[in-house]
Protein backbone atom coordinates (compact mmCIF):
# COMPACT_ATOMS: atom_id res chain seq x y z
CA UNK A 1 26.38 -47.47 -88.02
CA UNK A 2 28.71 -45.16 -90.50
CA UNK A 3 32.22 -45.60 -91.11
CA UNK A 4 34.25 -42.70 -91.81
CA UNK A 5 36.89 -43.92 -93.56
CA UNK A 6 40.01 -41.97 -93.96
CA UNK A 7 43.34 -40.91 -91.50
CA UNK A 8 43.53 -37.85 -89.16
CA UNK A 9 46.26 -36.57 -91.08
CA UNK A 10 43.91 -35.34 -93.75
CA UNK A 11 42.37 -32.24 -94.01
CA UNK A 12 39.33 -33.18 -95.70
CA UNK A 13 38.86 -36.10 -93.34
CA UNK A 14 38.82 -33.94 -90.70
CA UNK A 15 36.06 -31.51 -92.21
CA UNK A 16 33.87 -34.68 -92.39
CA UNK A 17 34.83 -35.73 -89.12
CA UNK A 18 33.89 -32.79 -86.91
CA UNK A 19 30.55 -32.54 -89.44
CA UNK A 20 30.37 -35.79 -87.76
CA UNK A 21 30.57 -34.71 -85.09
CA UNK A 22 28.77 -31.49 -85.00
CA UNK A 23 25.18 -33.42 -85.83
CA UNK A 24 26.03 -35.50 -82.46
CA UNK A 25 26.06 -38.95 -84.94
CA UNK A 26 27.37 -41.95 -84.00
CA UNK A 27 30.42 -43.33 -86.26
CA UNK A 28 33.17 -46.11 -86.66
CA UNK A 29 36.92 -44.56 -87.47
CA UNK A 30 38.43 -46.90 -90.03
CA UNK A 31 41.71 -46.57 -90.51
CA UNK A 32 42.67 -46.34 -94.57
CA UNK A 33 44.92 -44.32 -96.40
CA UNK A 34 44.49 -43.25 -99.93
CA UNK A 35 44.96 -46.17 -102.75
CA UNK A 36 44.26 -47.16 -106.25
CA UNK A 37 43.78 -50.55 -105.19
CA UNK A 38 40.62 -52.32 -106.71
CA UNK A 39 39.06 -52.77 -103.36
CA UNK A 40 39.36 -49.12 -102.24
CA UNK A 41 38.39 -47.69 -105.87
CA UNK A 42 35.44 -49.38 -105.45
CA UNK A 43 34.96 -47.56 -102.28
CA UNK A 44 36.24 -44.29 -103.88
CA UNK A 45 36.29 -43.97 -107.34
CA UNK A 46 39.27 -41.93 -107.08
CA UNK A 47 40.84 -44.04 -104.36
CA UNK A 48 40.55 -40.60 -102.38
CA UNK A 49 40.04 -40.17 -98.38
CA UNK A 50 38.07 -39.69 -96.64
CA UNK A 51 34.97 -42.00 -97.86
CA UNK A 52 31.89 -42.57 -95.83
CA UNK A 53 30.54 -45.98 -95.41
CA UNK A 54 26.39 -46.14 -95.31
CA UNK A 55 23.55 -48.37 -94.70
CA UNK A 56 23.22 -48.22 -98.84
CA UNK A 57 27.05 -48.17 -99.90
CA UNK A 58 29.81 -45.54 -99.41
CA UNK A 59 29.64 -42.35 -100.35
CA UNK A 60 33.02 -40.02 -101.04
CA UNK A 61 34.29 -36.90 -101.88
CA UNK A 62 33.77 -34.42 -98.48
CA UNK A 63 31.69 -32.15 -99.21
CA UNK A 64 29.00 -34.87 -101.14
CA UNK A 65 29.75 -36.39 -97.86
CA UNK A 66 28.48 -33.75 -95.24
CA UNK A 67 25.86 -32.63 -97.71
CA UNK A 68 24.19 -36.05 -97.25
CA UNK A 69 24.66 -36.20 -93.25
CA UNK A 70 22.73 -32.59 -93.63
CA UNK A 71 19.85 -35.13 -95.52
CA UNK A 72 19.79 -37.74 -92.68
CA UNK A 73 20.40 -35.64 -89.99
CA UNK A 74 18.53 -32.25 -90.58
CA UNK A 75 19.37 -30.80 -86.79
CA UNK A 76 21.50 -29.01 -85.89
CA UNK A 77 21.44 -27.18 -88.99
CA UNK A 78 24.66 -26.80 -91.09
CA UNK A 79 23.02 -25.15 -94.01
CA UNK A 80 21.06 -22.62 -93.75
CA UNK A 81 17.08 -22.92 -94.35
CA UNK A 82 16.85 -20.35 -96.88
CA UNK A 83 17.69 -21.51 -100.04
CA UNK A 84 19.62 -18.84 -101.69
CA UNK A 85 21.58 -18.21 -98.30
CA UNK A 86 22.18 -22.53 -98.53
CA UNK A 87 23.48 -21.80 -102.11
CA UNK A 88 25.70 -19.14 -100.90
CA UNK A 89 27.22 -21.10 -98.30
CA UNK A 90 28.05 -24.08 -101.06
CA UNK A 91 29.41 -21.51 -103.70
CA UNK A 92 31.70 -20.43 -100.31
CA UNK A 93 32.80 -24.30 -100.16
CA UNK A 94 33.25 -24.62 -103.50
CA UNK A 95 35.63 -21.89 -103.81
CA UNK A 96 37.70 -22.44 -100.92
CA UNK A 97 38.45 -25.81 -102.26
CA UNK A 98 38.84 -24.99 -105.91
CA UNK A 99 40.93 -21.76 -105.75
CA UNK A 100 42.69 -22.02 -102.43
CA UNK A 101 43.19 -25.16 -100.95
CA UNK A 102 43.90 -26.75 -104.56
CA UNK A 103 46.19 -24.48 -105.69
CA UNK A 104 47.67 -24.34 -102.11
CA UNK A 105 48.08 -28.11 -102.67
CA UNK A 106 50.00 -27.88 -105.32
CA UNK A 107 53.10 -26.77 -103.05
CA UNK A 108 52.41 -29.04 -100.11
CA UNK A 109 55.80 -31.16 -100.73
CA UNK A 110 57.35 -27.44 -99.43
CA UNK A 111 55.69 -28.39 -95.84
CA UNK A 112 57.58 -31.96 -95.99
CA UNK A 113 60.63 -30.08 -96.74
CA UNK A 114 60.26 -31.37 -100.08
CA UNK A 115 61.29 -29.28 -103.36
CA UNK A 116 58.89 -27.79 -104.95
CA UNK A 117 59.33 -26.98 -109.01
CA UNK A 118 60.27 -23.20 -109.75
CA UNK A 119 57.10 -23.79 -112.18
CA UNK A 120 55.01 -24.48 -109.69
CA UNK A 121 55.78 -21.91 -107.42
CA UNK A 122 55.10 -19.53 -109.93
CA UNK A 123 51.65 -20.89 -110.70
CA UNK A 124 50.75 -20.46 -106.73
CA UNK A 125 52.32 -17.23 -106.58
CA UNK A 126 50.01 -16.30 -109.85
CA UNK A 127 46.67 -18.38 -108.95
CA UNK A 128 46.77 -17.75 -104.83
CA UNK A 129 45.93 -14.15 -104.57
CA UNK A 130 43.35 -14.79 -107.34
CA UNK A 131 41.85 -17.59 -105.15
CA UNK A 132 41.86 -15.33 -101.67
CA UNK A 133 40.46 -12.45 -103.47
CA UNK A 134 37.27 -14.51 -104.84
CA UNK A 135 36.85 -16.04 -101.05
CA UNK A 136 37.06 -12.56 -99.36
CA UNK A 137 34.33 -11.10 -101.70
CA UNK A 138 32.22 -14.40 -100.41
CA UNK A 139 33.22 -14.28 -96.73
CA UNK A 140 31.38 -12.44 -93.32
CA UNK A 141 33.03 -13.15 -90.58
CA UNK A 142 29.79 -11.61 -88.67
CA UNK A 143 31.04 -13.91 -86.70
CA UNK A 144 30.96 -16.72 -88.97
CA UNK A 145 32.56 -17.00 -92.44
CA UNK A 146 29.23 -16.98 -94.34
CA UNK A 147 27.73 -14.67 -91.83
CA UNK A 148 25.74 -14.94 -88.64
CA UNK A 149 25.23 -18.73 -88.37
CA UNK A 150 27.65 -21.69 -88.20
CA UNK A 151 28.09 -23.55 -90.93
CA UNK A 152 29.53 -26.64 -93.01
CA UNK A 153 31.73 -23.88 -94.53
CA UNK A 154 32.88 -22.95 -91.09
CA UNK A 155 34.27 -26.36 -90.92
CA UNK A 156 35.60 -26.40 -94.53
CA UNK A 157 37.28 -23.13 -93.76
CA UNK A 158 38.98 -23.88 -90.99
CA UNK A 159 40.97 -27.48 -92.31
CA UNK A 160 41.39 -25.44 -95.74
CA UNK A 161 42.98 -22.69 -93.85
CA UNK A 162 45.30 -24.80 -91.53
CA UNK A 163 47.62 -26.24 -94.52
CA UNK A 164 46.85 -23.53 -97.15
CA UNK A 165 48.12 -21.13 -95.01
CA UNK A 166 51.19 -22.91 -94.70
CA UNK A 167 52.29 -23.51 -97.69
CA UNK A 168 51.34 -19.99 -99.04
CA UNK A 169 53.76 -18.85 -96.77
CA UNK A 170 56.46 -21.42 -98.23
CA UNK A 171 55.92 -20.72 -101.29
CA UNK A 172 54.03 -17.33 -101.98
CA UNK A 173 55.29 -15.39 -99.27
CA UNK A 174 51.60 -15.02 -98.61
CA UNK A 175 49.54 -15.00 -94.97
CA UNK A 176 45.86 -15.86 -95.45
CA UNK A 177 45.36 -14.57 -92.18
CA UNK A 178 47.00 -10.94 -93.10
CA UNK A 179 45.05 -10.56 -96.77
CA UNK A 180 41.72 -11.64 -94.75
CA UNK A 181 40.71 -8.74 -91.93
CA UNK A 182 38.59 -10.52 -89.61
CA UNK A 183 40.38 -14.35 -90.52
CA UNK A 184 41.85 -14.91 -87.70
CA UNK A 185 39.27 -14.12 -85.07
CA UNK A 186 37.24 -16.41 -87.25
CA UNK A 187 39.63 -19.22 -87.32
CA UNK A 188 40.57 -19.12 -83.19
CA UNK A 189 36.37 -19.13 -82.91
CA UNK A 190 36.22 -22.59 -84.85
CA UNK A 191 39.18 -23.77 -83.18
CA UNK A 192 37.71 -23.40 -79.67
CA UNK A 193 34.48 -25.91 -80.54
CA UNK A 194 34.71 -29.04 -78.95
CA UNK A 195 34.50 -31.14 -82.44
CA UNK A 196 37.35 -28.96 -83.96
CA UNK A 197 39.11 -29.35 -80.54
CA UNK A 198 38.63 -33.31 -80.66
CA UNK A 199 39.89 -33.61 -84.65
CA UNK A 200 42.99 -31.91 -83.72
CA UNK A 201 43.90 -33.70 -80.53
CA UNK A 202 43.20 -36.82 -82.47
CA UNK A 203 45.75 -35.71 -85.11
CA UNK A 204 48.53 -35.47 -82.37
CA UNK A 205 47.90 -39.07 -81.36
């Protein structure tokens, strides 16, 4: 059986999860947090959550991850089956984690009620609209984010969304939701699946 392993807390755990979840496969939670402990590097080579526990080995980083449970679980599709349209959908993944959510990351002590550097607020409040305006020249929302079918980036969205959004409000003075017509129809759609519904609850817990 697979072994996601990881914590709720995470964002990108949870995109794996509900992929999980989404293909209807059957998983173990394990419990780990992120460490640079031998043992868990050799799970993770950057000692990152979550990692995914195979038949063959582990495989980590997310969206490797829910790539490969495309590859042993074709159905329901997640990608589409066109291939440009597939590569679309991964360049829409790609950027939401690379201009967004990482520079969003960057202020995340600000949602811990942490300080964050005056540098470093000026580097979001420089890079973030950058990073929104590349997504919204990617996304649909027709009614999906890559357009009419649900996808891995749906899922990617929506975790990228919940904590970006937060702290580019701390720190940017910037709503995703307001700079992105059609976001936040989007995001309540994702929110009311069941798999989306069960990562959250299981956050609370």
């Amino acid at each position: 059986m697979l072994k996601l392993h990881g914590a709720p807390l995470s964002n990108y755990y949870n995109m794996v999860k509900t992929a999980l979840l989404e293909k209807g496969l059957e998983y173990e939670a394990v419990m780990a947090p992120p460490s640079q402990e031998e043992e868990f590097l050799a799970k993770s080579s950057m000692g990152k959550i979550p990692c995914l526990e195979t038949d063959n080995g582990f495989v980590a980083e997310s969206l490797a991850i829910i790539e490969y449970l495309d590859e042993i679980q074709p159905q329901p599709a997640l990608l589409p089956a066109d291939p440009y349209a597939r590569a679309k959908v991964r360049e829409l993944m790609l950027s939401l984690e690379l201009y967004v959510e990482l520079v969003a990351r960057r202020g995340f002590g600000a949602l811990r009620g942490k300080p964050v550097a005056d540098e470093v607020v000026e580097s979001i409040k420089a890079d973030l609209p950058k990073g929104i305006a590349a997504v919204q020249r990617l996304m649909k929302f027709s009614p999906w984010i890559a357009g009419e079918e649900f996808t891995y980036a749906d899922l990617v969205g929506y975790f990228t969304f919940t904590l970006a959004n937060l702290s580019a409000k701390a720190n940017a003075d910037l709503d995703l939701f307001e700079q992105l017509p059609g976001s936040q129809e989007w995001f309540d759609a994702v929110a009311a699946r069941d798999s989306v519904k069960q990562a959250v609850a299981d956050q609370k817990r």
